[in-house]
C-alpha atoms as a PDB file:
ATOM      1  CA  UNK A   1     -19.768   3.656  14.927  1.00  0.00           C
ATOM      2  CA  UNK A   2     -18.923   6.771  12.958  1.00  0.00           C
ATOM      3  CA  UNK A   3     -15.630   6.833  11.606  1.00  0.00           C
ATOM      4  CA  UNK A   4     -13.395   9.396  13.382  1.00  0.00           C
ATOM      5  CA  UNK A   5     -10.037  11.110  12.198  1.00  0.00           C
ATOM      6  CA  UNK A   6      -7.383  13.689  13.460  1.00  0.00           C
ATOM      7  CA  UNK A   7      -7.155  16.860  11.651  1.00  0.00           C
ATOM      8  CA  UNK A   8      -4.362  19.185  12.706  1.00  0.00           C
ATOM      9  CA  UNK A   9      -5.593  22.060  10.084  1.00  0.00           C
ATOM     10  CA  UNK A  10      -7.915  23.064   7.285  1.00  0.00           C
ATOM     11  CA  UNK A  11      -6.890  25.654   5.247  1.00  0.00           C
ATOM     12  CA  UNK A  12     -10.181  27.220   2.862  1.00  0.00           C
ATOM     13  CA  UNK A  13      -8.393  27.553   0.074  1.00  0.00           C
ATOM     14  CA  UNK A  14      -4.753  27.190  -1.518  1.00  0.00           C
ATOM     15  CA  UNK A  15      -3.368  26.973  -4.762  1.00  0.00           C
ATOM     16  CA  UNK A  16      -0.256  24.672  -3.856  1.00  0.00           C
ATOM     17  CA  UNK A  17      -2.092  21.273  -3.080  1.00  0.00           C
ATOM     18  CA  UNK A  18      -3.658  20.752  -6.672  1.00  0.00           C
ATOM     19  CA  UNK A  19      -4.768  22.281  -9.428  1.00  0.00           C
ATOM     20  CA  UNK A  20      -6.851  25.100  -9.004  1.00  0.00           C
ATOM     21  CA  UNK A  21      -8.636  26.653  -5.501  1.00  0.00           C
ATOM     22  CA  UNK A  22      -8.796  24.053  -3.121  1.00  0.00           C
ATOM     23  CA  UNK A  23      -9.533  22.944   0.405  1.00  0.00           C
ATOM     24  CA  UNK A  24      -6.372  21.813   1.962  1.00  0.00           C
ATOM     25  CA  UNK A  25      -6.772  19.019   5.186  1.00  0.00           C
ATOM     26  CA  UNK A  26      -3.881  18.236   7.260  1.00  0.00           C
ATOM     27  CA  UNK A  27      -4.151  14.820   9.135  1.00  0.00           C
ATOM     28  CA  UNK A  28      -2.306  14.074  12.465  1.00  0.00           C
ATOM     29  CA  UNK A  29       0.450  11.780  12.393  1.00  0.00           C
ATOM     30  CA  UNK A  30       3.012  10.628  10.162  1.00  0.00           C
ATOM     31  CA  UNK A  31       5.240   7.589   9.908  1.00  0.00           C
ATOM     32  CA  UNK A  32       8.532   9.429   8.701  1.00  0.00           C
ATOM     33  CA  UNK A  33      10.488  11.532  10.607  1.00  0.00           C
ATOM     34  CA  UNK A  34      12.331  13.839   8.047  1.00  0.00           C
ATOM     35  CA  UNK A  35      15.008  15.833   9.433  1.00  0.00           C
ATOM     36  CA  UNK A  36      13.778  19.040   7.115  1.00  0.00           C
ATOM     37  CA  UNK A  37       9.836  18.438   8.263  1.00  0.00           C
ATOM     38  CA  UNK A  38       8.484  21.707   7.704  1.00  0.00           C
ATOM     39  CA  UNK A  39       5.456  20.943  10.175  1.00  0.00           C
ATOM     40  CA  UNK A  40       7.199  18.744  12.673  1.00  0.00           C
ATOM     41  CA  UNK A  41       3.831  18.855  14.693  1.00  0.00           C
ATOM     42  CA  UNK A  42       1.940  16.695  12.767  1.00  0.00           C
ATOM     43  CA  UNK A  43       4.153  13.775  13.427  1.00  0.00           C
ATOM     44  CA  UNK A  44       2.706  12.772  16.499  1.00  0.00           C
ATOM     45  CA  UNK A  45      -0.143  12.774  18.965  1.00  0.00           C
ATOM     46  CA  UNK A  46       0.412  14.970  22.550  1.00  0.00           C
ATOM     47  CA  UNK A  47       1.448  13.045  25.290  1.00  0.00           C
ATOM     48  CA  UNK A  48       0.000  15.121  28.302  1.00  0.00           C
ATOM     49  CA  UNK A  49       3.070  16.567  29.283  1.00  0.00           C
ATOM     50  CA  UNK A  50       1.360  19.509  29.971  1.00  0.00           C
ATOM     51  CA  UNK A  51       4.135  21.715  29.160  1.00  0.00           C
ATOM     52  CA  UNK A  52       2.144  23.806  26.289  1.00  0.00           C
ATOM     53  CA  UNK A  53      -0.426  24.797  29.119  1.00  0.00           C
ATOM     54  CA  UNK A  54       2.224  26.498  31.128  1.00  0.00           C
ATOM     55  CA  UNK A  55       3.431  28.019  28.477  1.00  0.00           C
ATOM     56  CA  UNK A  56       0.209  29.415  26.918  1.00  0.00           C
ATOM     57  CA  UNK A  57      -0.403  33.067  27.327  1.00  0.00           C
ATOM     58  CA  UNK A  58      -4.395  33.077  26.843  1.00  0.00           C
ATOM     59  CA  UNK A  59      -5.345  30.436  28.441  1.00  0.00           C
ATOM     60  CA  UNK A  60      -6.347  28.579  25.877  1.00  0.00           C
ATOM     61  CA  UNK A  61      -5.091  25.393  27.096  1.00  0.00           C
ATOM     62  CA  UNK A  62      -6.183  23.631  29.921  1.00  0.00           C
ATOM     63  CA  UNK A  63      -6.102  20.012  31.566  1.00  0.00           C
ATOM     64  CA  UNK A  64      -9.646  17.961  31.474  1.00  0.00           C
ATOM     65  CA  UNK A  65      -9.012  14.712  33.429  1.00  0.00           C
ATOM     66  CA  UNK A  66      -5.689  14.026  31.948  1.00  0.00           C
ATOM     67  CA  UNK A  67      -5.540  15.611  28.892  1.00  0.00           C
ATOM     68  CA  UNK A  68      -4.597  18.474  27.495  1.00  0.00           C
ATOM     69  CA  UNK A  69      -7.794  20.552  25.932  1.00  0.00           C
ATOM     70  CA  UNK A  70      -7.964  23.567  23.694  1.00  0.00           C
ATOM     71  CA  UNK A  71     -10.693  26.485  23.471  1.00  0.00           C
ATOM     72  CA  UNK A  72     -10.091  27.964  20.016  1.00  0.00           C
ATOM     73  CA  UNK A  73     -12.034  30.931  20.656  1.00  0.00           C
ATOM     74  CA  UNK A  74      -9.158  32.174  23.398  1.00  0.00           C
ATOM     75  CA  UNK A  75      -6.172  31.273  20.964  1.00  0.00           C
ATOM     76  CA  UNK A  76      -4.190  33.857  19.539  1.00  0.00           C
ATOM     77  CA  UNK A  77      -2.506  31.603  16.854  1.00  0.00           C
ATOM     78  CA  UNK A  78       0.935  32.492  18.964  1.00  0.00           C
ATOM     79  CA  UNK A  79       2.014  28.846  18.005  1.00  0.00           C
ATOM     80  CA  UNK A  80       4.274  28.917  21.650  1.00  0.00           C
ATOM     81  CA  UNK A  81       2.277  25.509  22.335  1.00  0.00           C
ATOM     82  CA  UNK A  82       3.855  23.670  19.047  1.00  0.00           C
ATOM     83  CA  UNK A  83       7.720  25.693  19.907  1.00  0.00           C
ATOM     84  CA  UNK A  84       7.658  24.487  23.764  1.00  0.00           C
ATOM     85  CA  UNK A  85       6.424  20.724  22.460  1.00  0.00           C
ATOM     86  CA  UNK A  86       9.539  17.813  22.338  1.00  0.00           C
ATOM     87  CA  UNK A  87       7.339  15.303  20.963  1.00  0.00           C
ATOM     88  CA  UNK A  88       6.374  16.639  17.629  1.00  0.00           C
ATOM     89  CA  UNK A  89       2.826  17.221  18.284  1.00  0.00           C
ATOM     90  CA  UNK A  90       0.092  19.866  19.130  1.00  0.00           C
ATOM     91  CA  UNK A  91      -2.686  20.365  21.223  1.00  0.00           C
ATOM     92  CA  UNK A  92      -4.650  22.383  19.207  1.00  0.00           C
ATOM     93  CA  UNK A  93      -5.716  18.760  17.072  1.00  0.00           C
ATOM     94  CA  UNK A  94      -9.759  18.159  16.302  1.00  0.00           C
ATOM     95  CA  UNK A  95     -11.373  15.196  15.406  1.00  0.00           C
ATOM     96  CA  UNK A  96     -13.528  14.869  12.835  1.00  0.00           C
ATOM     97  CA  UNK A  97     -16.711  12.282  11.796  1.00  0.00           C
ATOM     98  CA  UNK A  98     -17.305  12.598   7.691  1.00  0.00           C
ATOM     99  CA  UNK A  99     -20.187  14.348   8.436  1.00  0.00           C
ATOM    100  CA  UNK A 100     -18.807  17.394  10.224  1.00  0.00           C
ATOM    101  CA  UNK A 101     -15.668  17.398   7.910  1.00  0.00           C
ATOM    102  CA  UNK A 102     -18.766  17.231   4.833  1.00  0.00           C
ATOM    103  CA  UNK A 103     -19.960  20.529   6.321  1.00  0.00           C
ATOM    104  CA  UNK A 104     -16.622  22.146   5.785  1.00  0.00           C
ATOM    105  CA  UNK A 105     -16.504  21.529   2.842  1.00  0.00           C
ATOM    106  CA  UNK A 106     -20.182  22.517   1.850  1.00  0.00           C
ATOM    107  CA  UNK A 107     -19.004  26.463   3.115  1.00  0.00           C
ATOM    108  CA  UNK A 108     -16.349  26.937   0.464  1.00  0.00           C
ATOM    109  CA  UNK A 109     -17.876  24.773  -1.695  1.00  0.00           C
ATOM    110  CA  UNK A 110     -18.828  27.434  -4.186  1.00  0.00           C
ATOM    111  CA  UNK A 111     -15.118  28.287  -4.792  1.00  0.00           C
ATOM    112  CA  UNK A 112     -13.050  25.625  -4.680  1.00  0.00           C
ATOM    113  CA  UNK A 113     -12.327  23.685  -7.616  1.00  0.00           C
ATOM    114  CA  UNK A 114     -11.789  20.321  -5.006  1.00  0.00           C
ATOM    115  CA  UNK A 115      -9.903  18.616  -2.068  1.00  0.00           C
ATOM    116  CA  UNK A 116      -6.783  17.334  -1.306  1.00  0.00           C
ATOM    117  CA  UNK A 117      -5.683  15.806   1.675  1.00  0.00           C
ATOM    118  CA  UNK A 118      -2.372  16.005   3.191  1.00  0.00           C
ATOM    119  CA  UNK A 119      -0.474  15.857   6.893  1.00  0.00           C
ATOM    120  CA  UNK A 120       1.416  14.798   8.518  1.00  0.00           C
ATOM    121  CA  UNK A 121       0.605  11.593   6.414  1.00  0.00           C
ATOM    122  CA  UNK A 122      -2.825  11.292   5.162  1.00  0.00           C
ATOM    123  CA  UNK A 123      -2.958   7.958   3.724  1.00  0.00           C
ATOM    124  CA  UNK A 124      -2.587   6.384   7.223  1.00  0.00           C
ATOM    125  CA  UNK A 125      -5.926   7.876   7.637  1.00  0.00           C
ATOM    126  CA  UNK A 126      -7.094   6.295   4.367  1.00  0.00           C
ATOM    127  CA  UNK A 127     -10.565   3.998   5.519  1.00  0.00           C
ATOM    128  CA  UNK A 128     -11.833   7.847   7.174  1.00  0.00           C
ATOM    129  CA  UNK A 129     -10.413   9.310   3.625  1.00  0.00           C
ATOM    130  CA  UNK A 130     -12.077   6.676   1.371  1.00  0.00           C
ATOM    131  CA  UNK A 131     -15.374   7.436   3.255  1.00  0.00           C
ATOM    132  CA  UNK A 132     -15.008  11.228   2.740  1.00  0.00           C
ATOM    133  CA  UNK A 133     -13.970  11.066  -1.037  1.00  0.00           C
ATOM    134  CA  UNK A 134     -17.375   9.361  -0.924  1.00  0.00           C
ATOM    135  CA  UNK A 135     -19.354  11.549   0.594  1.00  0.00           C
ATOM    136  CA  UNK A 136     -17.988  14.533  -1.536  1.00  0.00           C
ATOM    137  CA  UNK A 137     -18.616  12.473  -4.982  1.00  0.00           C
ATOM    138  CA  UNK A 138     -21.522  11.613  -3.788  1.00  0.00           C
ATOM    139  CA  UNK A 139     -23.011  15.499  -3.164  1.00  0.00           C
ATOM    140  CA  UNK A 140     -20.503  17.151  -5.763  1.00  0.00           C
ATOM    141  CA  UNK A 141     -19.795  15.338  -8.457  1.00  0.00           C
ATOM    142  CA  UNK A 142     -17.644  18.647  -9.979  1.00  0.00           C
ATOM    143  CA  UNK A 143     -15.216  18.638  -7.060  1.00  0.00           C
ATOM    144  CA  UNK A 144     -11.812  16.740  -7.286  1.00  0.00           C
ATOM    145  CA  UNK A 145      -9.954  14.344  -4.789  1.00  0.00           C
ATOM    146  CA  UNK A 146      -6.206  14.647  -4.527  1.00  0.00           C
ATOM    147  CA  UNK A 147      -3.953  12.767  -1.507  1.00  0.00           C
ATOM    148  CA  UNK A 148      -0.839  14.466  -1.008  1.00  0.00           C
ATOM    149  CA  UNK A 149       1.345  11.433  -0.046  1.00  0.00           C
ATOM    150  CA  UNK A 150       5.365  10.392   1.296  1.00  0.00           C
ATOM    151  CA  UNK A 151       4.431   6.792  -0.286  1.00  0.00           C
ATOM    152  CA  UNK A 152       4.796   4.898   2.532  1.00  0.00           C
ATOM    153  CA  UNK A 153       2.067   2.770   1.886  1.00  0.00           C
ATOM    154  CA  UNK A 154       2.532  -0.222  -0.571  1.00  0.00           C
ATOM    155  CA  UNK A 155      -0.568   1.505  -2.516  1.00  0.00           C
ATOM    156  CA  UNK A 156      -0.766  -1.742  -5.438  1.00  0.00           C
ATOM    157  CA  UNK A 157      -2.080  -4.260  -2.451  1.00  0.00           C
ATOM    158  CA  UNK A 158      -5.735  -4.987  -2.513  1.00  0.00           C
ATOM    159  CA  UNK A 159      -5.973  -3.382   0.635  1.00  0.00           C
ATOM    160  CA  UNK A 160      -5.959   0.087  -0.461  1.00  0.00           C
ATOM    161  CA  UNK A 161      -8.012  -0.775  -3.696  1.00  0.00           C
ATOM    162  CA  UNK A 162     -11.127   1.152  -2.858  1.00  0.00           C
ATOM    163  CA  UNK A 163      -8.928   3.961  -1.319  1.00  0.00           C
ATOM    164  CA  UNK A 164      -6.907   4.683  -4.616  1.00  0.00           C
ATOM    165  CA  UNK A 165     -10.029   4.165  -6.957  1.00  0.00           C
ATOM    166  CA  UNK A 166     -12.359   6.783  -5.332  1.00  0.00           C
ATOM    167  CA  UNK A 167      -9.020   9.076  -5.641  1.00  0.00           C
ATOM    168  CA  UNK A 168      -8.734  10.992  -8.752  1.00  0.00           C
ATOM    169  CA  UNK A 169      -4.951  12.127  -8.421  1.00  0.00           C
ATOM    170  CA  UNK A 170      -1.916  11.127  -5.866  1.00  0.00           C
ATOM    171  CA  UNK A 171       0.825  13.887  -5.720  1.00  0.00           C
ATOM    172  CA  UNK A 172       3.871  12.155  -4.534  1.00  0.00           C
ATOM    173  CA  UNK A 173       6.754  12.933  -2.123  1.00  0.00           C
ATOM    174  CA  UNK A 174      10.266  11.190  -3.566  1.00  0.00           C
ATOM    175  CA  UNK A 175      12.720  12.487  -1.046  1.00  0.00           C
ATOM    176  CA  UNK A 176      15.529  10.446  -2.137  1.00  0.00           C
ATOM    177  CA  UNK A 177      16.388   8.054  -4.175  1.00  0.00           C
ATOM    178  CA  UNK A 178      19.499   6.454  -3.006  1.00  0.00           C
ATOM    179  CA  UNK A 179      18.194   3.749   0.630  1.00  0.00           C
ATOM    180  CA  UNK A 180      20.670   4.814   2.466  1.00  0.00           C
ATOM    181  CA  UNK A 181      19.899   8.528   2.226  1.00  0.00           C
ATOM    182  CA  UNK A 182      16.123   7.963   2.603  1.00  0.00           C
ATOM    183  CA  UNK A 183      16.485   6.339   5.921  1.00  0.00           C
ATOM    184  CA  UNK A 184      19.318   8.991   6.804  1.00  0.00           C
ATOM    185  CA  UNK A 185      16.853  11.290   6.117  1.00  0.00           C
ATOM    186  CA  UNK A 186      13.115   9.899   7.019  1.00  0.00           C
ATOM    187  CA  UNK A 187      14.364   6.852   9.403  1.00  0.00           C
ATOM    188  CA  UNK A 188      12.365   4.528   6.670  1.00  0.00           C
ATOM    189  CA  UNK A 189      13.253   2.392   3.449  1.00  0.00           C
ATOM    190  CA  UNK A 190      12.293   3.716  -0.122  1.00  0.00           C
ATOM    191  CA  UNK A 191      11.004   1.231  -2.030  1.00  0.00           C
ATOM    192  CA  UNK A 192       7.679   1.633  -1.069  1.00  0.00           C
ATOM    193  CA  UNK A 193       7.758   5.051  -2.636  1.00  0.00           C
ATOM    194  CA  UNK A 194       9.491   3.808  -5.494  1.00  0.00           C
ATOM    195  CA  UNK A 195       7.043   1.225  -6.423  1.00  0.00           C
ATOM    196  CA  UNK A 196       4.252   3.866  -5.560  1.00  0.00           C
ATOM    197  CA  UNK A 197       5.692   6.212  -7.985  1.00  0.00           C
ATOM    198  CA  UNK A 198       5.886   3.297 -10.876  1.00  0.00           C
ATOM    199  CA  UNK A 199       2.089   1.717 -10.051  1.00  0.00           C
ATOM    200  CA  UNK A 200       0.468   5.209  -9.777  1.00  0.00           C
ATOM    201  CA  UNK A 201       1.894   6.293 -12.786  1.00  0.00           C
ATOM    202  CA  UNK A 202       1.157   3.319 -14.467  1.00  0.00           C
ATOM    203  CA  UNK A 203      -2.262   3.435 -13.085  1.00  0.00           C
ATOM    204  CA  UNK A 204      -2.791   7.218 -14.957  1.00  0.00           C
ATOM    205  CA  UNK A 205      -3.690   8.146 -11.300  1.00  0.00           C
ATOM    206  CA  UNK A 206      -0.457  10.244 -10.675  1.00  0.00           C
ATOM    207  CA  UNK A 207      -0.841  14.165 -10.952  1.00  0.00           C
ATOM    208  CA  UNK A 208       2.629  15.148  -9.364  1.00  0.00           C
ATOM    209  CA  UNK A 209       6.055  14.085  -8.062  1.00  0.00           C
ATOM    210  CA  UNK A 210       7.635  16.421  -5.036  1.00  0.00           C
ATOM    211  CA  UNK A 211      11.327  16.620  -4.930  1.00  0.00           C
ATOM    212  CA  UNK A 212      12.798  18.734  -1.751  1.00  0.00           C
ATOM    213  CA  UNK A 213      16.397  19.921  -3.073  1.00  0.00           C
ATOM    214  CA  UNK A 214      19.079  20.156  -0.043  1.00  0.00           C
ATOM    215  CA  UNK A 215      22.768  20.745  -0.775  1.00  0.00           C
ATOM    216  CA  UNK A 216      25.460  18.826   0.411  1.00  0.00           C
ATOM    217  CA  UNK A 217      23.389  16.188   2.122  1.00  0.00           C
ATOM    218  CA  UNK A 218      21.522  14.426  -0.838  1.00  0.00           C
ATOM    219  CA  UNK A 219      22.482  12.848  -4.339  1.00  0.00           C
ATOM    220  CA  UNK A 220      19.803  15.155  -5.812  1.00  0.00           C
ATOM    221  CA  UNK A 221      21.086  14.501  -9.244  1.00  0.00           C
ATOM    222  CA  UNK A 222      20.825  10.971  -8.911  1.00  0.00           C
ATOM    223  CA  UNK A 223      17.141  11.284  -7.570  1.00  0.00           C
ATOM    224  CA  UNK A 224      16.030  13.921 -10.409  1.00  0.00           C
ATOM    225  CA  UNK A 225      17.272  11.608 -12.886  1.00  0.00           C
ATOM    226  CA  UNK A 226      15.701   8.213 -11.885  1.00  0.00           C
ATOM    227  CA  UNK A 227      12.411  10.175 -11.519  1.00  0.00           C
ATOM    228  CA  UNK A 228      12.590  11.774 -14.963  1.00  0.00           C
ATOM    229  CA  UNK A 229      13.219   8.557 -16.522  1.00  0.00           C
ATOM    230  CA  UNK A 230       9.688   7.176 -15.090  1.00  0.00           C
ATOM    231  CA  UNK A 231       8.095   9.707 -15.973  1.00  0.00           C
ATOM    232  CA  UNK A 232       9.301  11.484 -18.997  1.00  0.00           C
ATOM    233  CA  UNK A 233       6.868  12.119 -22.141  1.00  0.00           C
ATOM    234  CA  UNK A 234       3.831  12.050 -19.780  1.00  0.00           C
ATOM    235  CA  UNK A 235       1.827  15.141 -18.209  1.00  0.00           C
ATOM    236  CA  UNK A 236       2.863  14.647 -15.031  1.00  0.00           C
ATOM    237  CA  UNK A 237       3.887  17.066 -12.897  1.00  0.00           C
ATOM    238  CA  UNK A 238       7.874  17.786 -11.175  1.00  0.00           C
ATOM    239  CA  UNK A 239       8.248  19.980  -8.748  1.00  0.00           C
ATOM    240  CA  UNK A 240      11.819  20.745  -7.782  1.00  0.00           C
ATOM    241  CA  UNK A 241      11.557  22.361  -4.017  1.00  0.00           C
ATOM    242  CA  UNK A 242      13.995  24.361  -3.054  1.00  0.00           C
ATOM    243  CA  UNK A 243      14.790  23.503   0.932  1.00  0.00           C
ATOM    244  CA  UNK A 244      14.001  26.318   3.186  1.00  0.00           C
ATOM    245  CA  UNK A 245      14.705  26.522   6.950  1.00  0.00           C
ATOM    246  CA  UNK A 246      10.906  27.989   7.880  1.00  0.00           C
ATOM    247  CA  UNK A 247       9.352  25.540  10.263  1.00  0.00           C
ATOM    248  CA  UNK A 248      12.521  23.145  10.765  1.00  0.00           C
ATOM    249  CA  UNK A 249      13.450  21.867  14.213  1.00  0.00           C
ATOM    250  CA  UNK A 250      15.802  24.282  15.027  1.00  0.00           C
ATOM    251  CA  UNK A 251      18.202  21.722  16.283  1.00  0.00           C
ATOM    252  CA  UNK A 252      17.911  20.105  12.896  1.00  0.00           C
ATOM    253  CA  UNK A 253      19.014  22.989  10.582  1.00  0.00           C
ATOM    254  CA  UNK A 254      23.006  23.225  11.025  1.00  0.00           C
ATOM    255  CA  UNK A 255      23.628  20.084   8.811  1.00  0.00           C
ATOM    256  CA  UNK A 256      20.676  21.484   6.177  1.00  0.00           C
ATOM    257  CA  UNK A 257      21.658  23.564   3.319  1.00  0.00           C
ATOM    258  CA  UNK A 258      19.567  25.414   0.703  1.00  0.00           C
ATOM    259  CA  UNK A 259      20.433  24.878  -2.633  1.00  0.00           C
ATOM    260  CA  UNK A 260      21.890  27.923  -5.148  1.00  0.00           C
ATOM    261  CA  UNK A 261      19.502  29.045  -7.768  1.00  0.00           C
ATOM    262  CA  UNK A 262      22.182  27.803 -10.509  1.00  0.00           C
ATOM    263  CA  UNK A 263      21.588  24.568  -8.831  1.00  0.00           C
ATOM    264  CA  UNK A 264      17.821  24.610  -8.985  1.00  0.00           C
ATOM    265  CA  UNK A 265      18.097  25.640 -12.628  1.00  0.00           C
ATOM    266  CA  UNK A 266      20.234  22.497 -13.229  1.00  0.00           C
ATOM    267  CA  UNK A 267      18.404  20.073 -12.216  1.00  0.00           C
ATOM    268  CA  UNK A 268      15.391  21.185 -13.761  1.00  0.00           C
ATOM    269  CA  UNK A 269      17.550  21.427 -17.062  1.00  0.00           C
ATOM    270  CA  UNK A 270      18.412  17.877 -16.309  1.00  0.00           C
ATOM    271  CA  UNK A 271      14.914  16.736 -16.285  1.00  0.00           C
ATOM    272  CA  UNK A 272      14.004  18.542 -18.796  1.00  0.00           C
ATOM    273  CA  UNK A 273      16.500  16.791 -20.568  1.00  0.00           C
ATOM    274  CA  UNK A 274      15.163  13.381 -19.831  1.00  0.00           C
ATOM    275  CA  UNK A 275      11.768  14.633 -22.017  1.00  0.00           C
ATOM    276  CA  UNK A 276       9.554  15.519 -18.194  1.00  0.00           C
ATOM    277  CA  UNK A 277       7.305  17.608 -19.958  1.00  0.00           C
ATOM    278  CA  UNK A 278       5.861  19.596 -17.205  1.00  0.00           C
ATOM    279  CA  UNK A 279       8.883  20.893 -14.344  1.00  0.00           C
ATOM    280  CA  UNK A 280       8.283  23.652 -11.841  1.00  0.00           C
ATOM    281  CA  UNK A 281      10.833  24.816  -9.432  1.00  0.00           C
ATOM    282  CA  UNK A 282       9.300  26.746  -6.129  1.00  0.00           C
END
């Protein structure tokens, strides 16, 4: 049986997940639950409350048996389904075989200069991924594989051994560095993303480390600097995110603070001064 996976979006091309033009893929579901989730609605899967269908003003959402379906060609993108949901989800989810995701990518092909897959958290998906990273080296050679990942996954076991060798570059979310603040903030334990960070580096198979900067909430020095010192004098990629409110649980945003620009420019100094070669703050 063909293996199937749940794709909350494709976006054709971006320049923020990689290097270059690329086809972004956002997979359903993800095991942390970070207060400042910018796309809360990949967490889960709908639970048939129906209360999106009510709520839509097309149409575009109906009930099939007992579960919520979703004609695209009515939807006008209003988003009021993902607003009205309390369980982190959306209706508007498609599943995918290889071979239909393939054909995605074989219409932008042309102009993109790979693939990276993201979520929600992709690498829970990873047997449907390891398949697809097939499939594209198999038909273009030329076309790169990145998984945009939270680390969740102890990536080193033999398990995920096929996964991470058909994938040319991880980029890596390292939220915080301190365990008490990363289970504040995600409701899970760090060291799986700490030992991530140290194997894939270690492994040359690490393109980029994310750090989201919020004020008064995090030890962001603390995490900056125990990241630079892994990775200093190597090519790899920080990125220093300034927090933003834009897609937060509204409930969620009161105790959430975006950081000054002096701070920003602080703690990229402070990398910088720990010899990271390669900073960029967004």
């Amino acid at each position: 049986m063909d293996l199937k996976a749940k794709i909350n979006k494709i976006i054709k091309f971006s320049n923020v997940d990689g290097p270059g033009n690329r086809m972004a893929i956002f997979f359903q579901g993800c095991n942390f639950n970070c207060e400042y989730c910018h796309n809360p609605e990949t967490i889960n899967e709908c639970k048939n409350c129906y209360k999106c269908v009510e709520e839509c003003p097309t149409a575009a959402l109906y009930i099939e048996g007992k579960s919520v379906k979703w004609k695209e060609a009515l939807c006008c993108e209003c988003d009021k389904c993902i607003k009205v949901c309390k369980f982190n989800a959306s209706p508007k989810i498609k599943e995918y075989t290889v071979d239909r995701l393939i054909k995605e990518v074989a219409k932008v092909k042309p102009f993109i200069k790979g693939v990276t897959v993201s979520g929600g958290e992709s690498t829970l998906q990873y047997r449907f991924i390891t398949e697809f990273f097939k499939e594209i080296k198999k038909n273009w050679p030329n076309l790169s594989c990145f998984v945009d990942t939270n680390g969740s996954l102890n990536l080193s076991d033999d398990t995920y051994k096929e996964f991470v060798d058909i994938t040319d570059y991880f980029m890596l979310d390292v939220k915080a560095w301190d365990e008490k603040e990363h289970v504040e903030l995600t409701e899970k334990k760090v060291e799986n993303v700490i030992e991530n960070l140290k194997f894939l580096k270690n492994i040359g198979k690490l393109f980029e480390v994310r750090t989201v900067i919020v004020s008064k909430k995090l030890n962001n020095e603390l995490t900056i600097r125990k990241v630079s010192e892994l990775i200093k004098k190597t090519d790899i990629r920080y990125k220093i995110i300034k927090y933003r409110h834009f897609g937060v649980r509204e409930e969620l945003q009161k105790n959430l603070f975006s950081p000054s620009d002096e701070e920003l420019k602080e703690l990229e100094n402070l990398a910088q001064s720990l010899e990271v070669k390669n900073t960029l703050v967004i």
